[in-house]
Protein backbone atom coordinates (compact mmCIF):
# COMPACT_ATOMS: atom_id res chain seq x y z
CA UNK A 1 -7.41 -7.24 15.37
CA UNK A 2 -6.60 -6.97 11.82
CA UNK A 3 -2.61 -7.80 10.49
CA UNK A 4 -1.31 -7.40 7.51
CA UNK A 5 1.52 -8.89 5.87
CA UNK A 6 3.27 -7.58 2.46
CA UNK A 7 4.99 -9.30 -0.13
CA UNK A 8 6.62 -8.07 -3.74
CA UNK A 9 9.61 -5.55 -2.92
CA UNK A 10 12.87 -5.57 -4.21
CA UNK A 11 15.65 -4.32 -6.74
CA UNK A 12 14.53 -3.30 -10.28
CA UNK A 13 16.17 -0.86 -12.52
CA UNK A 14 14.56 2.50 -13.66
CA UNK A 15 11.70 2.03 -16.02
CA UNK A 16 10.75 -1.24 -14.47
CA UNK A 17 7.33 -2.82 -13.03
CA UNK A 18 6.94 -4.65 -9.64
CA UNK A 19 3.89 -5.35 -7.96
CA UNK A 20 3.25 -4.95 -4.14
CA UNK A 21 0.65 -7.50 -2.43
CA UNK A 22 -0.94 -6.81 1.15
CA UNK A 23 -2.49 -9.89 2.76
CA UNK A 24 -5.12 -8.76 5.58
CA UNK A 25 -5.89 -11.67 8.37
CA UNK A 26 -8.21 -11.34 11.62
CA UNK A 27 -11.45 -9.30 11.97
CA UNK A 28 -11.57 -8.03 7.53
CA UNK A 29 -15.19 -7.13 8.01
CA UNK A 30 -13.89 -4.16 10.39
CA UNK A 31 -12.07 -3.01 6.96
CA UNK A 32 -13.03 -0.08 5.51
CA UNK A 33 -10.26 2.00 2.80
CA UNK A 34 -7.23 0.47 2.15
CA UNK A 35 -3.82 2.61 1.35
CA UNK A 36 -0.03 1.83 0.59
CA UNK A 37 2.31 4.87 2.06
CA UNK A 38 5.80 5.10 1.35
CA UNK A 39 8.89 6.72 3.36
CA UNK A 40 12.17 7.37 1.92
CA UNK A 41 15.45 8.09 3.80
CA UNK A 42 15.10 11.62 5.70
CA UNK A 43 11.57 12.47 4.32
CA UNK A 44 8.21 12.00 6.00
CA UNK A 45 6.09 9.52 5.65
CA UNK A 46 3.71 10.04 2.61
CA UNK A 47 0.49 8.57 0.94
CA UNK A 48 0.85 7.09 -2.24
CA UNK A 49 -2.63 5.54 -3.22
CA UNK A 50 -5.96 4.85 -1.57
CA UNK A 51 -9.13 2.47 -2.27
CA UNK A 52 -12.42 2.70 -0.44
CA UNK A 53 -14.17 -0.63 -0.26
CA UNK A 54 -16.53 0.86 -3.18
CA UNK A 55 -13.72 0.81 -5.40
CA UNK A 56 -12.65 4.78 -5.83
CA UNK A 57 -8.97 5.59 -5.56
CA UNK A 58 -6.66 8.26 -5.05
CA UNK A 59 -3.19 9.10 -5.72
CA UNK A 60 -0.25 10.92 -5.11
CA UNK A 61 0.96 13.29 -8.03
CA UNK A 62 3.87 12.05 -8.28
CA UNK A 63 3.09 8.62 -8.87
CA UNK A 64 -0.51 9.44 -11.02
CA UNK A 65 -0.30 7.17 -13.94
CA UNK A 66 2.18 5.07 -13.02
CA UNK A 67 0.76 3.45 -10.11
CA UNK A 68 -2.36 1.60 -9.90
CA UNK A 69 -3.96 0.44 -6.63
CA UNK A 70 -6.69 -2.84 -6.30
CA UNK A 71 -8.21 -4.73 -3.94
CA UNK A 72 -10.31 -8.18 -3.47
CA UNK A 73 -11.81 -8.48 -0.67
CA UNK A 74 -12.97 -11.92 -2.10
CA UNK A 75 -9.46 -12.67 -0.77
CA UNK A 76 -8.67 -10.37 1.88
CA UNK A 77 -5.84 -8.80 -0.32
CA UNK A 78 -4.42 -5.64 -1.77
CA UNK A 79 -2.29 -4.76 -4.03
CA UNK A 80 0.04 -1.91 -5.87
CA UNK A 81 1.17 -2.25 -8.94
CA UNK A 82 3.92 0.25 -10.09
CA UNK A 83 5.49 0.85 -13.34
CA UNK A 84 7.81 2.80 -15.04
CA UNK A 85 9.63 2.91 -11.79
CA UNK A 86 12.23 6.41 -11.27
CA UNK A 87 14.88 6.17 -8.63
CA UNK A 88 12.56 8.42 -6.64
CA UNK A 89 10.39 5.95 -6.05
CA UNK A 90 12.99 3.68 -3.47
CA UNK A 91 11.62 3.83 -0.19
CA UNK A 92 9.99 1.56 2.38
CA UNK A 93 6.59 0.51 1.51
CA UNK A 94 3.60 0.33 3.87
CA UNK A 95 0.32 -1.41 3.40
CA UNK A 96 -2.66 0.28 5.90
CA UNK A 97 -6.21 -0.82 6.39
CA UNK A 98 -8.47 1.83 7.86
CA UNK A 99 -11.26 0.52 10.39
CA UNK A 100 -14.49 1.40 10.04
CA UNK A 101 -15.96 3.23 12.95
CA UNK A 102 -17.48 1.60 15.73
CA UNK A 103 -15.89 -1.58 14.64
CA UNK A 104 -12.67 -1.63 16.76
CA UNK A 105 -12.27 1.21 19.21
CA UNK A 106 -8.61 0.75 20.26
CA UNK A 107 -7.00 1.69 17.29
CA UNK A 108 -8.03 3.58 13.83
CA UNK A 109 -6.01 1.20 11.53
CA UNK A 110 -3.57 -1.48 11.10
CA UNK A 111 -0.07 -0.83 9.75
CA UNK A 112 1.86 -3.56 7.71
CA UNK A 113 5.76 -4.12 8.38
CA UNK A 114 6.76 -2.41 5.33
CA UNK A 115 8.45 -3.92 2.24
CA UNK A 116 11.91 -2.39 0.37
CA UNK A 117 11.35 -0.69 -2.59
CA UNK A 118 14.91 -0.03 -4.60
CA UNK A 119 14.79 1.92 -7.71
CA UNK A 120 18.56 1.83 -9.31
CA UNK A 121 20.46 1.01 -12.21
């Protein structure tokens, strides 16, 4: 019911900025909190930032300060922007939109396709 398509990933060296932009299409008012996840080669899956519809985030540690989620709902988007990028930070990046209950009762969310992230000099 809801799909999500990212855009923004790519190659930048250590100490760099790149922003990460979700584009949500289909039923948005069933939206509730937005989140971007990342998952790196061998590790699990992991939240990196979250945004509730009122505006109140959340973050990983290791990305506190460096990261900054947004959203406009004005135009169906999110985004993450991330600076002073450490190789760490390479991994696949995943845009999710939480439903709000009742809304759609098949499914809990809606998962974009992911977008590279490469952090390397």
């Amino acid at each position: 019911q809801v799909q999500l398509v990212e855009s923004g990933g790519g190659l930048v060296q250590p100490g760099g900025s790149l922003r990460l932009s979700c584009a949500a299409s289909g039923s948005i008012s069933s939206i509730g909190p937005m989140g971007w996840y990342r998952q790196a080669p061998g590790k699990q899956r992991e939240m990196v930032a979250l945004i509730t519809k009122g505006g109140s985030t959340n973050y990983a540690d290791s990305v506190k300060g460096r990261f900054t989620i947004s959203r406009d709902d004005a135009k169906s988007m999110a985004y993450l922007q991330m600076s002073s990028l450490k190789p760490e930070d390479t991994a696949v990046y995943y845009c999710y939109a939480a439903y709000v209950p009742g809304t759609i009762t098949d499914q809990s969310g809606s998962w974009g396709q992911g977008t590279q992230v490469t952090v390397s000099s």
